[in-house]
N, C-alpha and C. Protein backbone atom coordinates (compact mmCIF):
# COMPACT_ATOMS: atom_id res chain seq x y z
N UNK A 1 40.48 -85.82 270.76
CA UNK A 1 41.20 -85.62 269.52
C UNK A 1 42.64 -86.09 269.71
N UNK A 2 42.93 -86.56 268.60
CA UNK A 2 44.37 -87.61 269.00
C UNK A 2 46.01 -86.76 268.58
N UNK A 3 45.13 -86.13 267.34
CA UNK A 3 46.72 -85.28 266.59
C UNK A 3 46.68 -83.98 267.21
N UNK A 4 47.87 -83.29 266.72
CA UNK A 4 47.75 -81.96 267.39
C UNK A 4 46.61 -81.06 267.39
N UNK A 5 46.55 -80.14 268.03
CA UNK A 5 45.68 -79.04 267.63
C UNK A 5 46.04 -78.19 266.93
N UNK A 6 45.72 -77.68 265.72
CA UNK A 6 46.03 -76.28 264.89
C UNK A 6 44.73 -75.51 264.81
N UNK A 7 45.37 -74.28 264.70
CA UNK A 7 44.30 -72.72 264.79
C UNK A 7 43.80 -72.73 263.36
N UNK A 8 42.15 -72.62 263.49
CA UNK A 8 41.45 -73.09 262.26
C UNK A 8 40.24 -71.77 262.23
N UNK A 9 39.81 -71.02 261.26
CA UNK A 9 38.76 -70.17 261.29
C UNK A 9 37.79 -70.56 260.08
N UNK A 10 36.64 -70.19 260.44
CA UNK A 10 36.10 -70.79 259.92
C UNK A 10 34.69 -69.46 259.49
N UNK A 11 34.70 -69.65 257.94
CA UNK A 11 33.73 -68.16 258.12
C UNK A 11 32.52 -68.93 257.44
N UNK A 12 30.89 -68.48 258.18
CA UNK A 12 30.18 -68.96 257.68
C UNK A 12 28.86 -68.05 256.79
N UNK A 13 28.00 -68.40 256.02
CA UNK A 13 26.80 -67.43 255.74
C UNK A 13 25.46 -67.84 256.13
N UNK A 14 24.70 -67.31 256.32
CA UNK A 14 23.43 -68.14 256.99
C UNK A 14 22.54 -67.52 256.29
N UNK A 15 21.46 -68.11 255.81
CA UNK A 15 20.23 -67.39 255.03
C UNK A 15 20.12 -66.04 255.83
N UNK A 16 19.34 -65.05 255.08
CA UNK A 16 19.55 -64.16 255.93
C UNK A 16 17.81 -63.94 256.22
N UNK A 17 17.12 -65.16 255.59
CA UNK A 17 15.53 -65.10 255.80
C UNK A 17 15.10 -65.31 257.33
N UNK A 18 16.25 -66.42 257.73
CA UNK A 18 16.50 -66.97 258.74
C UNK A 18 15.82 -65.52 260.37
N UNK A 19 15.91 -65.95 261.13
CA UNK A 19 15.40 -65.24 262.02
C UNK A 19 16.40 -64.67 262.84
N UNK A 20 16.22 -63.78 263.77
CA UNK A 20 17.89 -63.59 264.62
C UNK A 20 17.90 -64.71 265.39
N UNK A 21 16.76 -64.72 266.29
CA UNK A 21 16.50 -66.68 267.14
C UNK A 21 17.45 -67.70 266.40
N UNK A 22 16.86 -68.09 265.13
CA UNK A 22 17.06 -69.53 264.58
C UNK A 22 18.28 -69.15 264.28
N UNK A 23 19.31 -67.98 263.75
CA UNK A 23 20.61 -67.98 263.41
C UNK A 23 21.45 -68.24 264.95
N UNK A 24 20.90 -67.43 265.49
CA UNK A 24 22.00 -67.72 266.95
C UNK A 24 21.59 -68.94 267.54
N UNK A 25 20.45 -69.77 267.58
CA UNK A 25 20.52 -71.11 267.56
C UNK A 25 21.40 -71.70 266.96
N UNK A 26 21.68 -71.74 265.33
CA UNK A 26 22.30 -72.69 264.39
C UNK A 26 23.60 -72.06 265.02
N UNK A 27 23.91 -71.14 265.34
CA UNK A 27 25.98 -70.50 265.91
C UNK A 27 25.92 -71.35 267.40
N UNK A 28 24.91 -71.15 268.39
CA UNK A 28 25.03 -72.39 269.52
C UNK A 28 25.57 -73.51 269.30
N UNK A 29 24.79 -73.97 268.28
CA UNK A 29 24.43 -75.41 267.79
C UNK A 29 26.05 -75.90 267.24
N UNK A 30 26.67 -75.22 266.62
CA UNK A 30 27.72 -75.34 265.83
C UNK A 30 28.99 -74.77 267.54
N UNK A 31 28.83 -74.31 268.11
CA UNK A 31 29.65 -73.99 269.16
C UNK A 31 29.65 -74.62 269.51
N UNK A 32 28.50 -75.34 270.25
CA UNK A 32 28.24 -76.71 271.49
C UNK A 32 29.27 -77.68 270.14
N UNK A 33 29.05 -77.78 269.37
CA UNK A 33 29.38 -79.25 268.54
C UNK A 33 30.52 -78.99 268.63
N UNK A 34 31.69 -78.33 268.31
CA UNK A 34 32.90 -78.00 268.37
C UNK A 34 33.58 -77.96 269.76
N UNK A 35 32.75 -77.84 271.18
CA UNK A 35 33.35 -77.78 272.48
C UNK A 35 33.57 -79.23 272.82
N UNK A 36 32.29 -79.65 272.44
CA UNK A 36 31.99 -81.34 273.20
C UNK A 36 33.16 -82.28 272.23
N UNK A 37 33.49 -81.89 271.23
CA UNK A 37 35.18 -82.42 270.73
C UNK A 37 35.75 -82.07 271.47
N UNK A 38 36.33 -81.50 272.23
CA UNK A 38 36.79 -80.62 272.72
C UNK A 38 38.03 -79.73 272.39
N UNK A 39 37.48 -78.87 271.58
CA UNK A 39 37.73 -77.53 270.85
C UNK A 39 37.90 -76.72 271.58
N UNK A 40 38.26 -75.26 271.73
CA UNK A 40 37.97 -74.04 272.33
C UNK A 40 38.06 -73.08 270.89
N UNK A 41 36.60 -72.13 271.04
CA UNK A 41 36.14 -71.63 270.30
C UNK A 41 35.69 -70.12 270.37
N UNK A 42 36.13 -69.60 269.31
CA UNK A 42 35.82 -67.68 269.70
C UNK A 42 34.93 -67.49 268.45
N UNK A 43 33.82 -66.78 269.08
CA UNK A 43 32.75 -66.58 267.81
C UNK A 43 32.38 -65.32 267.96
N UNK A 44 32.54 -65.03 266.37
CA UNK A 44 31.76 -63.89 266.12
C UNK A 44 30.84 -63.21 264.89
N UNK A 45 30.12 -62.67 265.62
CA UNK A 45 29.02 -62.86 264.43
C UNK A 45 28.59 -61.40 263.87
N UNK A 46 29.38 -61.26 262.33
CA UNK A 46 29.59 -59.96 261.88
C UNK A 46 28.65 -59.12 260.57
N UNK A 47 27.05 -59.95 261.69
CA UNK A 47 25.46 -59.09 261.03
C UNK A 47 25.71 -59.93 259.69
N UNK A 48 24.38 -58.84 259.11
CA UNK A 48 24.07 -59.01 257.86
C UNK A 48 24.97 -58.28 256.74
N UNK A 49 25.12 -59.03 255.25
CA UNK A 49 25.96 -58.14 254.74
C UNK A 49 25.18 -58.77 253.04
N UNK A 50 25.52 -57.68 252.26
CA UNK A 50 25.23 -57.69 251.04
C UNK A 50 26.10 -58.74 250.25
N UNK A 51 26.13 -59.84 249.43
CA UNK A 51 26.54 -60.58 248.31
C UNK A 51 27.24 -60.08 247.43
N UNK A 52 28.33 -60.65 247.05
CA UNK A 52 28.47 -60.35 245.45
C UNK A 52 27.69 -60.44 244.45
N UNK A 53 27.49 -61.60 244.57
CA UNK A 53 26.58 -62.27 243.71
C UNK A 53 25.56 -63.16 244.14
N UNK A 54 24.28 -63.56 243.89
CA UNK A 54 23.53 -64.58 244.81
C UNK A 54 23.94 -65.41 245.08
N UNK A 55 23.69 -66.37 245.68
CA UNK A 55 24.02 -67.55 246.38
C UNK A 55 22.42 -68.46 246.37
N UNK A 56 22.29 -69.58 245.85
CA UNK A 56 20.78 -70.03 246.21
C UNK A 56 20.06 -68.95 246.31
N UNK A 57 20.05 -68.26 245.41
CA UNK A 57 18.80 -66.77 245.31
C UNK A 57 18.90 -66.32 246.24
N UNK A 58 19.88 -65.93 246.90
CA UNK A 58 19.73 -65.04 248.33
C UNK A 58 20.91 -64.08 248.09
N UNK A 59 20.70 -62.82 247.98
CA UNK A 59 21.31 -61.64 247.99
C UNK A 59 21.90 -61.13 248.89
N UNK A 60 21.75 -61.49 249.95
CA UNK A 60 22.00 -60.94 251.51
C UNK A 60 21.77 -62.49 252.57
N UNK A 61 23.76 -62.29 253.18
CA UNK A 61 23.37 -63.20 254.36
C UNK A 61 23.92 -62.86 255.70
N UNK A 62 23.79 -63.67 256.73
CA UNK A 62 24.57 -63.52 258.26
C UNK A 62 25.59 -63.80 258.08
N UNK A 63 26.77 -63.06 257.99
CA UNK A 63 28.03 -63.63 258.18
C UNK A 63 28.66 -64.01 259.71
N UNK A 64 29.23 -65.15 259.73
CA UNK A 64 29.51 -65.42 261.45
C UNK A 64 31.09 -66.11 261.00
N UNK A 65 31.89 -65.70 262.17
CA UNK A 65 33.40 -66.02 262.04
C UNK A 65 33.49 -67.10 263.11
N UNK A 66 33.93 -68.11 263.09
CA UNK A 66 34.70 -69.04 264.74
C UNK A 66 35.98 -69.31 264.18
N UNK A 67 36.66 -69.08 265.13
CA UNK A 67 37.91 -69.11 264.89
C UNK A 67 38.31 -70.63 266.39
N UNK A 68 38.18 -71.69 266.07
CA UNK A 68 38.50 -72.84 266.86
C UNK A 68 39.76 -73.58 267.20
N UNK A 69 40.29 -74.10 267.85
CA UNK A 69 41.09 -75.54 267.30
C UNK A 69 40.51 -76.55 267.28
N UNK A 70 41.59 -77.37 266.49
CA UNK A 70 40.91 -78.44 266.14
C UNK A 70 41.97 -79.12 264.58
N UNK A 71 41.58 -80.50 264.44
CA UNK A 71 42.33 -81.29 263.45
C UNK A 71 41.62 -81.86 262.50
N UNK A 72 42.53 -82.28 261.23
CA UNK A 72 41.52 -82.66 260.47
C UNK A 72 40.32 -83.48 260.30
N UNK A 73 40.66 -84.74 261.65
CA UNK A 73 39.39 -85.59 261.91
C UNK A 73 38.21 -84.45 262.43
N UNK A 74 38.58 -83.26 263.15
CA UNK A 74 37.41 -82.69 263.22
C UNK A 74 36.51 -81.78 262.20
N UNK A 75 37.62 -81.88 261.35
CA UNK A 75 37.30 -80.66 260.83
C UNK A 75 35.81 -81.44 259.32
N UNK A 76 36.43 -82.64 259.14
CA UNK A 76 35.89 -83.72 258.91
C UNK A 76 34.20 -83.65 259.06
N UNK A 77 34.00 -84.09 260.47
CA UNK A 77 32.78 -84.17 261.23
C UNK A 77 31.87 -83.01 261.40
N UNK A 78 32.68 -82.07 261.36
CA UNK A 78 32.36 -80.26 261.21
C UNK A 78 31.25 -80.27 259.69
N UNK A 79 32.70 -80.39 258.52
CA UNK A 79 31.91 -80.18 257.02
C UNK A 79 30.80 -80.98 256.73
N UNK A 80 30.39 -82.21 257.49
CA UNK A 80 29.48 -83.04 257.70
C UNK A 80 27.95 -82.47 258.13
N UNK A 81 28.27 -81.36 259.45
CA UNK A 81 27.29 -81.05 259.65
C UNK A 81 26.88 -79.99 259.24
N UNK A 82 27.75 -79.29 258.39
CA UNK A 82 27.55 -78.22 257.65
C UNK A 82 26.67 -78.30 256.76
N UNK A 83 27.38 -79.42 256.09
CA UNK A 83 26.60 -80.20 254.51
C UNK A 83 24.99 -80.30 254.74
N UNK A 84 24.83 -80.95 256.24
CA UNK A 84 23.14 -81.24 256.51
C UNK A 84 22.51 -80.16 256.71
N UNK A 85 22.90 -78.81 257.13
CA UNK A 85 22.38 -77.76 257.38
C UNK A 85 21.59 -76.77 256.47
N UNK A 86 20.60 -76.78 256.34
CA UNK A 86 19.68 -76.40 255.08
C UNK A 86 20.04 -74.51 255.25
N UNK A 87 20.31 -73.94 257.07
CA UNK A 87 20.33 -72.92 256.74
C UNK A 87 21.35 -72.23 256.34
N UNK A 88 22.44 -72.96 255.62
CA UNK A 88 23.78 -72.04 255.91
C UNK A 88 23.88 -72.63 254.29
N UNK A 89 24.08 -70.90 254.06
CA UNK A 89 24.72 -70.81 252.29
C UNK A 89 25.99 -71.43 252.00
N UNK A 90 27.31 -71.15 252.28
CA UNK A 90 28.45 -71.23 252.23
C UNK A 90 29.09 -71.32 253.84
N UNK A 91 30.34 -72.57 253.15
CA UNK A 91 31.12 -72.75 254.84
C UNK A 91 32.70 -72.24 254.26
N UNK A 92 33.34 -71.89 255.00
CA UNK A 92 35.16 -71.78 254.13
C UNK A 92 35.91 -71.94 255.52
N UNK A 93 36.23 -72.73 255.15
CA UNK A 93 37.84 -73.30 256.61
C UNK A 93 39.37 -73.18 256.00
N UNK A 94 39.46 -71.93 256.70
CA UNK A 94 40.81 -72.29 256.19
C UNK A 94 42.25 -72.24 257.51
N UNK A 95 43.28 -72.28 257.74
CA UNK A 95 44.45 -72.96 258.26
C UNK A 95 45.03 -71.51 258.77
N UNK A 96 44.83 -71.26 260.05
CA UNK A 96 45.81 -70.02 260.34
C UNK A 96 46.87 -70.18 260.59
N UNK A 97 47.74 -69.49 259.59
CA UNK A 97 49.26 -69.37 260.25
C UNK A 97 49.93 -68.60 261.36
N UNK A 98 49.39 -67.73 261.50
CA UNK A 98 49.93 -66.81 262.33
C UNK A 98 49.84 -67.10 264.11
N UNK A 99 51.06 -67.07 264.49
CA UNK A 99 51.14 -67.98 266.08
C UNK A 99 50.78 -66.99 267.22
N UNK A 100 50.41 -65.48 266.73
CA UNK A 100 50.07 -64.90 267.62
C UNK A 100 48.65 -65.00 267.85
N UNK A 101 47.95 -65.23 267.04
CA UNK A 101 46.28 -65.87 267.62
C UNK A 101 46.21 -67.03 268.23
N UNK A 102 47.48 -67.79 268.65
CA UNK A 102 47.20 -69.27 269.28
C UNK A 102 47.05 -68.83 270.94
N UNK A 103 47.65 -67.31 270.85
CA UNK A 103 47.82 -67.32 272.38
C UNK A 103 46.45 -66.73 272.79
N UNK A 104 45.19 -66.61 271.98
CA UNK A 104 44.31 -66.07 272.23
C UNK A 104 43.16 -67.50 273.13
N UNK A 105 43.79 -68.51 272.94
CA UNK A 105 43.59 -69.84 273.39
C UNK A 105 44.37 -70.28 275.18
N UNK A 106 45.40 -69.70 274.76
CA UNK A 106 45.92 -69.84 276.40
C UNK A 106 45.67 -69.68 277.45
């Protein structure tokens, strides 16, 4: 990665039909992809939780947090593989400001 690194979290939903196997596969899957950029990545994965409202008819999903670095070319290649991912409802990336989670990287 060429530009700086900035502290990026990233919250995701995963069908919740999905299996516990195939979800912590697809959080591997998405970890490994973010290291081999070479990212450093803290994940966590905060169960099942009830909807507001459905989503693709699903009432209930896995919510999982990574909180990475990383730049916008990655972040890029990221929403890419998100997009192909049949099991994940919703992705949201958004920009941490706060400089005391950078040292959680050090």
């Amino acid at each position: 990665m060429k530009k700086e690194l900035e502290l990026y979290e990233l919250i995701l939903l995963f069908r919740a039909t999905s299996t516990d196997a195939e979800t912590n596969e697809r959080i591997n899957y998405f970890k490994t992809f973010l290291t081999e950029k070479g990212s450093q990545v803290i994940v966590k994965n905060q169960g099942k939780k009830y909807l507001a409202y459905p989503i693709q008819r699903c009432e209930t999903a896995t919510s999982v947090q990574f909180v990475y670095l990383g730049n916008g070319e990655l972040i890029k290649q990221l929403n890419v593989e998100l997009q192909r991912d049949t099991s994940v409802l919703r992705a949201i990336t958004t920009k941490l400001q706060d400089d005391s989670l950078a040292t959680m990287f050090s």
